[in-house]
Protein backbone atom coordinates (compact mmCIF):
# COMPACT_ATOMS: atom_id res chain seq x y z
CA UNK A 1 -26.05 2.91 2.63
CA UNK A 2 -27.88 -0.01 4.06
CA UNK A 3 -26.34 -3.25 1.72
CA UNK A 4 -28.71 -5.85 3.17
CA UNK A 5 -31.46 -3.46 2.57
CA UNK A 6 -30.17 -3.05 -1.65
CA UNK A 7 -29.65 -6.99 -1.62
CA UNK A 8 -33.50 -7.92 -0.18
CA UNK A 9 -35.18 -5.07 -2.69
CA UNK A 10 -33.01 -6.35 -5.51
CA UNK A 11 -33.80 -9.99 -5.18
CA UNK A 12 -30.30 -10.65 -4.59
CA UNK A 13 -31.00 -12.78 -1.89
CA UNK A 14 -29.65 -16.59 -1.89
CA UNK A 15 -26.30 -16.14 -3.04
CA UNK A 16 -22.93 -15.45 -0.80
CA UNK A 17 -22.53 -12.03 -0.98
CA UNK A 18 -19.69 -9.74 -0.49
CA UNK A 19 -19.45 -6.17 -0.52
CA UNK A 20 -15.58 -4.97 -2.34
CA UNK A 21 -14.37 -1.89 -3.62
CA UNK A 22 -12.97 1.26 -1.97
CA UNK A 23 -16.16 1.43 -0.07
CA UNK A 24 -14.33 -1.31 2.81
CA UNK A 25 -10.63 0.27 2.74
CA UNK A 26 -9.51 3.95 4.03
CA UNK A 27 -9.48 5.00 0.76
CA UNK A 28 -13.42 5.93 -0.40
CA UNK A 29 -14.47 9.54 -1.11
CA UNK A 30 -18.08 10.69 -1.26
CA UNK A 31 -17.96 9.89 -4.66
CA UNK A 32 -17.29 6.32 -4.65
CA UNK A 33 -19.81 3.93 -5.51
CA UNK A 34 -20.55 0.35 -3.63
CA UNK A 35 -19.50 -3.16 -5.26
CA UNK A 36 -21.70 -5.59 -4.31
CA UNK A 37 -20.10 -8.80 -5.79
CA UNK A 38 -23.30 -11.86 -6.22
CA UNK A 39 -21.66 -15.30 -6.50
CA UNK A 40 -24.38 -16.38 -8.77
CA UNK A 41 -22.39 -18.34 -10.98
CA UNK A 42 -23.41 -15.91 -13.94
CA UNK A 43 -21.24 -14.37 -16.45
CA UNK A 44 -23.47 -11.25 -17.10
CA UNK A 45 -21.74 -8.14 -17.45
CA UNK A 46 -22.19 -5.26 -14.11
CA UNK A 47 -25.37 -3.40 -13.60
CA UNK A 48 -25.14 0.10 -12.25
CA UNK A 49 -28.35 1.15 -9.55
CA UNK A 50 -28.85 4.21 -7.99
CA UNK A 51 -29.91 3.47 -4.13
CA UNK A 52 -30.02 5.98 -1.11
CA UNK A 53 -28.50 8.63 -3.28
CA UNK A 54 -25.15 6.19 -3.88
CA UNK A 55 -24.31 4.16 -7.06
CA UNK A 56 -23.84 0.63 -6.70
CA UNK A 57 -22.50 -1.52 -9.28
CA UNK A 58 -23.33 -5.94 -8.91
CA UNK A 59 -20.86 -7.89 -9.94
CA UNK A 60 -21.66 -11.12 -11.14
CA UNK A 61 -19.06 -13.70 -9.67
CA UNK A 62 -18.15 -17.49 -9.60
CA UNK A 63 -16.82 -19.35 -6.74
CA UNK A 64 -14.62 -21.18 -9.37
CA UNK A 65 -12.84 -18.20 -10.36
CA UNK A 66 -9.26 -18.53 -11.04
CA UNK A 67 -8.16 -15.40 -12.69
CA UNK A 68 -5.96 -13.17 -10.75
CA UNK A 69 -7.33 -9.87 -11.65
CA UNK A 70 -11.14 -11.25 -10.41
CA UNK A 71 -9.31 -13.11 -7.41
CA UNK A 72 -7.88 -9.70 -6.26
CA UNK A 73 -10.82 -8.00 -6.57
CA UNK A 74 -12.63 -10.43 -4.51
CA UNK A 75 -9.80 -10.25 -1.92
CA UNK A 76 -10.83 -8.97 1.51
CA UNK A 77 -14.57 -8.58 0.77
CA UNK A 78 -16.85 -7.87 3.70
CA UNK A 79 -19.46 -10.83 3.76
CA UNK A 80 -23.16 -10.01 3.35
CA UNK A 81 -24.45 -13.05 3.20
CA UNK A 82 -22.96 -16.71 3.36
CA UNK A 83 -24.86 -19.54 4.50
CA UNK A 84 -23.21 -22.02 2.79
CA UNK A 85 -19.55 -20.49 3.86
CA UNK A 86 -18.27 -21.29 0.22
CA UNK A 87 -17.38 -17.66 0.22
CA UNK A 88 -15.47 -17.57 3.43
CA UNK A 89 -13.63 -20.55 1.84
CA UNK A 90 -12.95 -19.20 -1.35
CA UNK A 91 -11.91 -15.88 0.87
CA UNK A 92 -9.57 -17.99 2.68
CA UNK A 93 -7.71 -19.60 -0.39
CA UNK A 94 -6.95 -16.07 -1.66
CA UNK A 95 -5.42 -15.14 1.40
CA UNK A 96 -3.06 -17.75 1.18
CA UNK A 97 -2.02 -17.19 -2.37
CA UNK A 98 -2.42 -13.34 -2.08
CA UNK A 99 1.22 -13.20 -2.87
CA UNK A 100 1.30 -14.55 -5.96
CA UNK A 101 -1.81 -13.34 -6.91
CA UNK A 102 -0.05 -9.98 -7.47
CA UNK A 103 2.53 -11.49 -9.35
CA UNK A 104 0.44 -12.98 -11.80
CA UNK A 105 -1.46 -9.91 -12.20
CA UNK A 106 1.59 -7.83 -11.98
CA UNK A 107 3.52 -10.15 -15.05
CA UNK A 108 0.14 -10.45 -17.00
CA UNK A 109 0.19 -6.88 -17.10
CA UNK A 110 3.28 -5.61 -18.30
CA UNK A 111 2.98 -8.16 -20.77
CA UNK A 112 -0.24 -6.67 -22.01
CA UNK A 113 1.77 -3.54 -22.24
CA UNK A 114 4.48 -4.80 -24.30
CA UNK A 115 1.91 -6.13 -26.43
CA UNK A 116 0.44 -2.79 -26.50
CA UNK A 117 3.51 -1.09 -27.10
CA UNK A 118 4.14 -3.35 -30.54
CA UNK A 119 0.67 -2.45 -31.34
CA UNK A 120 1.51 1.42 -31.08
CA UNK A 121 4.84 0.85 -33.49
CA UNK A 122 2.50 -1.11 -36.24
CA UNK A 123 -0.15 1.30 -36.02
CA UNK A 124 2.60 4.32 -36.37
CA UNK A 125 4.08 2.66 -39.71
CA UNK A 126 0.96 1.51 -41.06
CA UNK A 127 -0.39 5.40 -40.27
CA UNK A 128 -3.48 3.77 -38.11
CA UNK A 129 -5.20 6.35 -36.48
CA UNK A 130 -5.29 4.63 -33.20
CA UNK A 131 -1.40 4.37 -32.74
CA UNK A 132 -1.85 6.86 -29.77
CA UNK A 133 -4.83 5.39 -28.26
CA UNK A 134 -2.76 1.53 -28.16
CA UNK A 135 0.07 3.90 -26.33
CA UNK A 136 -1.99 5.38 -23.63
CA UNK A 137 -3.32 1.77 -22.50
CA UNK A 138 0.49 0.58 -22.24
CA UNK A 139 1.14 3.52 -20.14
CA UNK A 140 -2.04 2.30 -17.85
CA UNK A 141 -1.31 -1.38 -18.12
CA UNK A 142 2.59 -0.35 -16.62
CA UNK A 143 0.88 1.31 -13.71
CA UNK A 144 -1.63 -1.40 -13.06
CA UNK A 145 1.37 -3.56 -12.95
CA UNK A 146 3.50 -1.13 -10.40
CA UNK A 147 0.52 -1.20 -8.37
CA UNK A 148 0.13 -4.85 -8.32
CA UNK A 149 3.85 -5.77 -7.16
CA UNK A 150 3.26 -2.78 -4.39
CA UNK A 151 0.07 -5.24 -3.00
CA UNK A 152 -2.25 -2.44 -4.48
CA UNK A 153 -5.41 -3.58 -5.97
CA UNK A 154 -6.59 -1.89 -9.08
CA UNK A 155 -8.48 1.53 -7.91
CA UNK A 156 -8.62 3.95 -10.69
CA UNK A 157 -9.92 6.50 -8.58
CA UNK A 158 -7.11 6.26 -6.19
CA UNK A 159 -3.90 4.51 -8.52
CA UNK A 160 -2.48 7.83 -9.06
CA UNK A 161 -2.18 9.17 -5.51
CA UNK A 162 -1.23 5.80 -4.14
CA UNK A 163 1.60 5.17 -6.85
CA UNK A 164 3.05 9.18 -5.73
CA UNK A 165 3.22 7.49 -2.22
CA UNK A 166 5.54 4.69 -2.94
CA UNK A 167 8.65 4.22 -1.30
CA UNK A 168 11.38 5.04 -3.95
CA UNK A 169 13.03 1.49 -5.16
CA UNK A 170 14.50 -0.08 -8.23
CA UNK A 171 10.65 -1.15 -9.82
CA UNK A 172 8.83 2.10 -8.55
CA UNK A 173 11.42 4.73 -10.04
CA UNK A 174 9.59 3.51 -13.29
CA UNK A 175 6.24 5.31 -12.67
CA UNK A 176 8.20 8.39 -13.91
CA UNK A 177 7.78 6.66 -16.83
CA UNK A 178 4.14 6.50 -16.48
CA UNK A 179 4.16 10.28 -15.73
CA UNK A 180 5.79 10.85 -18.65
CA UNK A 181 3.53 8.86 -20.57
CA UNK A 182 0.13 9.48 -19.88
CA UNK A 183 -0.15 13.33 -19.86
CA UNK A 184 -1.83 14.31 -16.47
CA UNK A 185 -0.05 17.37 -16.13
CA UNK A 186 -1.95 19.15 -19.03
CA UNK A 187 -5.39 18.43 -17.12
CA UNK A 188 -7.14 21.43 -16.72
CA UNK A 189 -11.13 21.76 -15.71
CA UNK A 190 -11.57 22.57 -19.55
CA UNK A 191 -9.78 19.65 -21.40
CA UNK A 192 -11.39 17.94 -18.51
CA UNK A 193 -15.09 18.99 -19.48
CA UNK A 194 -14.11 17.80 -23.11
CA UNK A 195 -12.11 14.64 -21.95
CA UNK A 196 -15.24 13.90 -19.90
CA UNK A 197 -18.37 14.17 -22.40
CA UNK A 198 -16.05 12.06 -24.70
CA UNK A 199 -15.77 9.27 -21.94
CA UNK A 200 -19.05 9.19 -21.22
CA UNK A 201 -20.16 9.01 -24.98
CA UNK A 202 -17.78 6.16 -25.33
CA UNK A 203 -18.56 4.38 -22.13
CA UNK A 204 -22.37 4.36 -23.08
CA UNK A 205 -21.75 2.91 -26.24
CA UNK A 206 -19.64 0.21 -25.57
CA UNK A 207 -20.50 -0.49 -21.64
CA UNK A 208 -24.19 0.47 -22.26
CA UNK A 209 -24.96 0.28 -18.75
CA UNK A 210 -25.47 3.48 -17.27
CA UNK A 211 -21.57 4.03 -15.55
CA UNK A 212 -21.53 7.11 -17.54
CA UNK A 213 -23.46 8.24 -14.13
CA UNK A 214 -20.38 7.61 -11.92
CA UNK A 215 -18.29 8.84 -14.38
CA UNK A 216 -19.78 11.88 -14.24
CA UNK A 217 -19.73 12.00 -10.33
CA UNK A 218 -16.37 11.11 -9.58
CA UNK A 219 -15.29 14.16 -12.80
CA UNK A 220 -17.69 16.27 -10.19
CA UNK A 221 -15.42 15.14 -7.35
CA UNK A 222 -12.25 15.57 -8.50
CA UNK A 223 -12.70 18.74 -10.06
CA UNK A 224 -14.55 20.34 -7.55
CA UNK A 225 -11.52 19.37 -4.95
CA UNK A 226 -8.87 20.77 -7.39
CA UNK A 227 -7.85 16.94 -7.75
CA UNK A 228 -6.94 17.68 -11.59
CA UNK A 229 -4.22 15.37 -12.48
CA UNK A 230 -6.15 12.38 -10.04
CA UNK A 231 -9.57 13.21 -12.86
CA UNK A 232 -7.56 13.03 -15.90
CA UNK A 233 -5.73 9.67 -14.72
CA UNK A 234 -9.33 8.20 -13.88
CA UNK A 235 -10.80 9.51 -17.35
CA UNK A 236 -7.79 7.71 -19.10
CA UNK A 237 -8.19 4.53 -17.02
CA UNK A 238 -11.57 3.97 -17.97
CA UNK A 239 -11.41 4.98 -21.38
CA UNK A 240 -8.49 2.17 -21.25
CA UNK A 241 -10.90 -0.46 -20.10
CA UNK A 242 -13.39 0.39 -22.67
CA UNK A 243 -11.18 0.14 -25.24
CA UNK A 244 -9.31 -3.18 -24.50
CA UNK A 245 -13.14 -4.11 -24.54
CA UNK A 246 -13.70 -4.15 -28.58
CA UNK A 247 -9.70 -3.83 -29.45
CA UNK A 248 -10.34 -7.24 -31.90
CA UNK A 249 -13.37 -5.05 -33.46
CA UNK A 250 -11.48 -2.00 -33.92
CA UNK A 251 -11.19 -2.29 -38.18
CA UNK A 252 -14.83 -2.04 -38.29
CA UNK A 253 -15.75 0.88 -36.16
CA UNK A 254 -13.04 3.55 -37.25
CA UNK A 255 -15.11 6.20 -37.10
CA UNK A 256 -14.84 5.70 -32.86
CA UNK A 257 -11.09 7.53 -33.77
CA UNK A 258 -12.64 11.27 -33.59
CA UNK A 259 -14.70 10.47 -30.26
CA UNK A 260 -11.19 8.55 -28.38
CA UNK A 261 -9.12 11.31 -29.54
CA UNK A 262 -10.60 13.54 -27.06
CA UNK A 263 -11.61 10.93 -24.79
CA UNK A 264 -7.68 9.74 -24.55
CA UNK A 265 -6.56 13.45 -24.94
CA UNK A 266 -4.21 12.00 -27.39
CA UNK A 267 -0.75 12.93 -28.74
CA UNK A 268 -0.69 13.54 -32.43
CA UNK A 269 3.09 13.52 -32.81
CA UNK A 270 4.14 9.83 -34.01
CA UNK A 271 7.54 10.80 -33.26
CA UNK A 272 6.96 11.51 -29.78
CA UNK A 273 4.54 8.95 -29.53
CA UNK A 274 7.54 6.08 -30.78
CA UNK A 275 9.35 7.33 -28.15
CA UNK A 276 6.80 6.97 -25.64
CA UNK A 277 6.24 3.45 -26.52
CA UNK A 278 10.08 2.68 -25.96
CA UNK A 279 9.99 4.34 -23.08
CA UNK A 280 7.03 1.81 -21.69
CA UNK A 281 8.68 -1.15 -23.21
CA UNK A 282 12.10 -0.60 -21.67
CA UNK A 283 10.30 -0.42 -18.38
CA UNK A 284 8.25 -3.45 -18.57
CA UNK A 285 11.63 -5.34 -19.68
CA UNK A 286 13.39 -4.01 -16.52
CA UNK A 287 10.78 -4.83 -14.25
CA UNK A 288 10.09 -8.25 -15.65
CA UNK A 289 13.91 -9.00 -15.27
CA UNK A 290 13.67 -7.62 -11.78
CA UNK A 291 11.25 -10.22 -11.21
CA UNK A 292 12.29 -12.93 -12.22
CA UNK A 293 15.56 -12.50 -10.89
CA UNK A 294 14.04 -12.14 -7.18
């Protein structure tokens, strides 16, 4: 895809520009689309556009940034445009704290899945439908933060077959854990098809944005390349994002429950589903000690 070409028709043109993603590493597929980040100083959520056949979502970015998560993403980024060289700058700084960039993101995540965890266990005793759906986003927050202290940037299209790669150690023995919790290995192209409509329906009303269109595409992908338990992890990852998205709004759209119970391909079993939650939380305690001791 010609970027510079996307950028001029857009009327992107005047900002530093980088172009991020999987689309600059070894890691793309056909399916991938193309982040463009625009450091327009705006804090409008991503547009999807369809251009040359190839999705490409704009990120709106700041120079000022100082979350990790954003910092990472913005790590590495092939320049587009930069007259100014505030970009290269900013580039620069995260290289040098690229280190503990990771750990931040690392430790803000498992602590996002603890919290998750206790949300699981108050949902289960209070009989809150959503008990399962607070589990499977611990599960996903614990990989994210594997992935992070491995210098992996968050790629749900690729987490899963770069966390099976890891060299065995004391913090990645825990993405059995993950394994365990998340339920991959009951993807098949059926509970796919399901899992998928439901993701889309949920991603188009909360993102509202048109990424049900790559989520369709990469479903296509992965399915089509017998990549089953990569499609189910990539379902659940987004469906996690989405629903971290309105978590504070969640007592006033219950009815979302019968959509995210396919969407999550939830567990029903609250025994199982306590377990699953200690499980998580045991890890993230381990790894944070692990941490903090190094």
């Amino acid at each position: 895809m010609d970027v510079k070409k996307f950028i001029a028709e857009n009327g992107l043109s005047g900002f530093p520009i980088g172009l991020g993603g999987c689309r600059i590493s070894d890691l793309s597929f056909n399916s991938c689309d193309y982040d463009v980040f625009v450091f327009d100083e705006k804090s409008e959520p991503e547009t999807i556009h369809k251009f040359d056949d190839d999705f490409v979502i704009i990120h709106h970015a700041s120079l000022s940034e100082t979350n990790s998560e954003k910092l990472l993403q913005y790590d590495q980024l092939e320049i587009i445009d930069d007259e100014s060289w505030e970009l290269r700058m900013l580039l620069s700084k995260i290289k040098e704290k690229r280190n503990s960039l990771f750990s931040d993101f690392a430790k803000n995540c498992l602590i996002e899945s603890q919290f998750c965890c206790q949300k699981t266990k108050e949902a289960i005793q209070t009989g809150d439908a959503f008990a399962p759906c607070w589990q499977k986003c611990a599960s996903y927050y614990l990989a994210n933060a594997i992935s992070s202290i491995n210098h992996q940037r968050p790629s749900p299209s690729h987490m899963l077959d770069l966390l099976r790669k890891l060299e065995k150690n004391s913090i990645n023995e825990h993405i059995s854990i993950v394994t365990q919790t998340i339920g991959f290995e009951r993807a098949t192209p059926t509970l796919l098809e399901r899992m998928l409509k439901s993701t889309i329906g949920f991603s188009d009303l909360v993102e509202k944005n048109g990424h049900s269109q790559i989520i369709q595409q990469k479903h296509d992908f992965f399915v089509n390349n017998s990549m089953l338990s990569d499609c189910y992890f990539y379902l659940g990852y987004v469906n996690k994002e989405n629903f971290v998205k309105i978590k504070n709004n969640l007592s006033r759209q219950q009815d979302l429950i019968h959509i995210l119970k396919v969407a999550f391909d939830v567990e029903a079993d609250s025994n199982l589903l306590q377990q699953q939650s200690d499980l998580v939380q045991k890890s993230c305690n381990e790894i944070l000690e692990i941490l903090s001791s190094a």
